[in-house]
Each structure stands twice: as structure tokens, then as C-alpha cells.
N, C-alpha and C. Protein backbone atom coordinates (compact mmCIF):
# COMPACT_ATOMS: atom_id res chain seq x y z
N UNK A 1 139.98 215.44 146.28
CA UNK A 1 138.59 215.68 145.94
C UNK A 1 138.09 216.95 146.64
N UNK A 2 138.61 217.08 147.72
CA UNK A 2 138.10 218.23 148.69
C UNK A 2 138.73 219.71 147.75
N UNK A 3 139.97 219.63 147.47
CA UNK A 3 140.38 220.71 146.53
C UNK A 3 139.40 221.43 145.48
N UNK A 4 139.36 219.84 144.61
CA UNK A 4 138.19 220.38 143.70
C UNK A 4 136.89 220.88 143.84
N UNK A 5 136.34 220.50 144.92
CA UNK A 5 135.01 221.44 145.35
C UNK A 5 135.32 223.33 145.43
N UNK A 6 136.89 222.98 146.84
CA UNK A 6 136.64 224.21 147.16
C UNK A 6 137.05 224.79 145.22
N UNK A 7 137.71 224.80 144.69
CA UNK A 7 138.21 225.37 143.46
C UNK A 7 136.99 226.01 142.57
N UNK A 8 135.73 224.67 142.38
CA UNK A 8 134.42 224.77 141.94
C UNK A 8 133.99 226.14 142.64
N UNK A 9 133.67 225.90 143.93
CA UNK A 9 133.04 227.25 144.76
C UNK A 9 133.58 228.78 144.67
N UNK A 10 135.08 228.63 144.51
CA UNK A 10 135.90 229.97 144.09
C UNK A 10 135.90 230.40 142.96
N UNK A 11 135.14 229.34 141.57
CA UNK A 11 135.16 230.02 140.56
C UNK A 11 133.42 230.97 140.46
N UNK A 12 132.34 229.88 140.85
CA UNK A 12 131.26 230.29 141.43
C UNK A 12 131.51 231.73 141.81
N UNK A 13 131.99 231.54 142.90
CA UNK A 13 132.00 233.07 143.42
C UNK A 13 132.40 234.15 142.69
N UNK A 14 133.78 234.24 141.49
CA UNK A 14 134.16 234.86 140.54
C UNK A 14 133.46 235.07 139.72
N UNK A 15 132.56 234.05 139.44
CA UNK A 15 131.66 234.27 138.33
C UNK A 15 130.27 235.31 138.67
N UNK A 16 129.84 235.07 140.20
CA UNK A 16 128.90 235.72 140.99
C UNK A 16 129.34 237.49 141.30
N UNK A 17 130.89 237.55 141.62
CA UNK A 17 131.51 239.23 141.63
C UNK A 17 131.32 239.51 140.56
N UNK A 18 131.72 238.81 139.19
CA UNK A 18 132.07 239.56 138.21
C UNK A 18 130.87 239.78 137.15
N UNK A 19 129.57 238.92 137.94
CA UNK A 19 127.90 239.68 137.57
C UNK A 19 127.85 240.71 138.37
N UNK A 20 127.90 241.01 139.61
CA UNK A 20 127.87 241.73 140.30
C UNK A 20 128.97 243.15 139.94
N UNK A 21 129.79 243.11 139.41
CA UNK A 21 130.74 244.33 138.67
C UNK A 21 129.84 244.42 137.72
N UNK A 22 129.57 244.18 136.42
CA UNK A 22 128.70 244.43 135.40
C UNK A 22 127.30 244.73 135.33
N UNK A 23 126.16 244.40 136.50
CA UNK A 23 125.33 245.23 137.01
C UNK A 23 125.96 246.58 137.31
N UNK A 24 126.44 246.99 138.25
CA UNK A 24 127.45 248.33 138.89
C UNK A 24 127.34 249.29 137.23
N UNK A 25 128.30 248.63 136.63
CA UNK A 25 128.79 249.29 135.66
C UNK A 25 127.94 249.82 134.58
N UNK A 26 126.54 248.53 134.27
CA UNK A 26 125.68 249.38 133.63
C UNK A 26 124.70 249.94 134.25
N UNK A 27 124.63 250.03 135.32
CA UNK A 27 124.27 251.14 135.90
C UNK A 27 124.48 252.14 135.78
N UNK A 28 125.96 252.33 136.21
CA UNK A 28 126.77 253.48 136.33
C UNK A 28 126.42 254.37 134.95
N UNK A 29 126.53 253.59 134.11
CA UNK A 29 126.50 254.19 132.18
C UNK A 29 125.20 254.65 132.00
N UNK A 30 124.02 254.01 132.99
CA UNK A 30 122.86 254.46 132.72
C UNK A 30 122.90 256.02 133.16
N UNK A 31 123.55 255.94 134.12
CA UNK A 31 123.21 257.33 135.06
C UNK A 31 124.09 258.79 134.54
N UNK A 32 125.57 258.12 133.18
CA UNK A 32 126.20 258.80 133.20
C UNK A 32 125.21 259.67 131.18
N UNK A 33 124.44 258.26 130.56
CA UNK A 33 123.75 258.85 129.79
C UNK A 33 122.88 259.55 129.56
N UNK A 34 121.75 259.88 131.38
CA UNK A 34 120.88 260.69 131.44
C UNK A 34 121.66 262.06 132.00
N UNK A 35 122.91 261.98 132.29
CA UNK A 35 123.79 263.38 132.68
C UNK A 35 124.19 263.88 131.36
N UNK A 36 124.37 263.13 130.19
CA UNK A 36 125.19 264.07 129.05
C UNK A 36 123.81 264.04 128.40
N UNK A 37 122.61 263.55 127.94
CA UNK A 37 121.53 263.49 127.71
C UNK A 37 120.96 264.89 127.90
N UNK A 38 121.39 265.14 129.59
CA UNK A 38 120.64 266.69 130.20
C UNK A 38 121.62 267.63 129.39
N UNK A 39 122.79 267.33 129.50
CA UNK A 39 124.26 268.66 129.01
C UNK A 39 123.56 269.07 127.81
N UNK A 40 123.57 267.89 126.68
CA UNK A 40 122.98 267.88 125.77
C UNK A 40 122.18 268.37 125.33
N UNK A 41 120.93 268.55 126.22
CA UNK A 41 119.58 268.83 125.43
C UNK A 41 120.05 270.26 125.99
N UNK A 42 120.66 270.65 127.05
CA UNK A 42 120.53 272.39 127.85
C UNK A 42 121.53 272.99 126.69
N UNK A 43 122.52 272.47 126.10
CA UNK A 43 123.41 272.90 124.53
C UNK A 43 122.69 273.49 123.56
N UNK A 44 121.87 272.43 123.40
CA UNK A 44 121.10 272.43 122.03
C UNK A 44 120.14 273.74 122.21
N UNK A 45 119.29 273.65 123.90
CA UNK A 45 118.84 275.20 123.83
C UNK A 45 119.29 275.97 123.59
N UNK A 46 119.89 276.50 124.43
CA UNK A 46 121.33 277.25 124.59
C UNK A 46 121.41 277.67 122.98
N UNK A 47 121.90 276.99 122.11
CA UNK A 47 122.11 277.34 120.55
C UNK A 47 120.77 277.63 119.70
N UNK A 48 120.01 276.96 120.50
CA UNK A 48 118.81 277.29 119.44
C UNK A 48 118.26 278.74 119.83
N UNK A 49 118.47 278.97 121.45
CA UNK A 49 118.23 280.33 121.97
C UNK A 49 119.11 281.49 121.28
N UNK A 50 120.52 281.47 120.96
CA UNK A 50 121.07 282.32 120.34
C UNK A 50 121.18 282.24 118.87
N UNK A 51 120.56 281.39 118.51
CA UNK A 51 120.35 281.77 116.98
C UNK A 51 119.02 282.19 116.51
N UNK A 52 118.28 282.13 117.51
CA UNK A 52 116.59 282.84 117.75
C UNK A 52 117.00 284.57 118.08
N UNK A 53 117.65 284.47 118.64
CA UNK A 53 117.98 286.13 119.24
C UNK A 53 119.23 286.87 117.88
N UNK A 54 119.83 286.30 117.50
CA UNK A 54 120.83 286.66 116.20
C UNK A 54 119.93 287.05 115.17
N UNK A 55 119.64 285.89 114.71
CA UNK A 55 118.46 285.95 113.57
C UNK A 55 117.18 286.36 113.92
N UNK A 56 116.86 287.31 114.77
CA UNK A 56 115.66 286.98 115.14
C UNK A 56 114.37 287.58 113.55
N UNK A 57 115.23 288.11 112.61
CA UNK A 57 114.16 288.65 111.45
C UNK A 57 113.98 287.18 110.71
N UNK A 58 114.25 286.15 111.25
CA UNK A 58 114.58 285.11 109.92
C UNK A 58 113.24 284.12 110.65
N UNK A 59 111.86 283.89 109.69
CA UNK A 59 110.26 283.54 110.55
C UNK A 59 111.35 281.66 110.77
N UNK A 60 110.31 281.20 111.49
CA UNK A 60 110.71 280.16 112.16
C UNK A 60 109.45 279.20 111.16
């Protein structure tokens, strides 16, 4: 009987790390979507700036 407790408590706890990994992780994804988010939007200038300066006879 004593087995089965501790067994109960070790899955508990597995179940408690492996919330604790998946917080972490979407975290992590949060932080890695406002980094390509920034790449992203500084690209898109970036292109919209040299096709403003190429074309610049063509009205907007």
C-alpha cells in the first residue's frame, strides 16, 4: 500500500514538471514571435523603403 502512494505522488509530480515544461515553452514561443514579428515588420520596411526610392516617379 505504501508503494502505491509513493507511485501516486511520482506521477503527481510528473504531471506538475511536465505543466511546468509547457508554461517555459509557451513562453519561450511567445518571446520568439515578437522577435520574428520585429525581423519582419524591419523587412517589410526595408522593401517598402527601396521600392519608394526605385520607383520613386510611380504616386503612392
Amino acid at each position: 500500500m505504501r508503494r502505491r502512494g509513493v507511485q501516486i505522488i511520482e506521477e503527481a509530480l510528473l504531471i506538475v514538471v511536465a505543466l511546468i515544461a509547457l508554461s517555459i515553452t509557451i513562453g519561450a514561443l511567445g518571446q520568439v514571435q515578437a522577435k520574428l514579428d520585429t525581423l519582419f515588420t524591419k523587412a517589410w520596411e526595408g522593401l517598402d523603403w527601396l521600392f519608394k526610392t526605385v520607383f520613386y516617379f510611380i504616386p503612392e
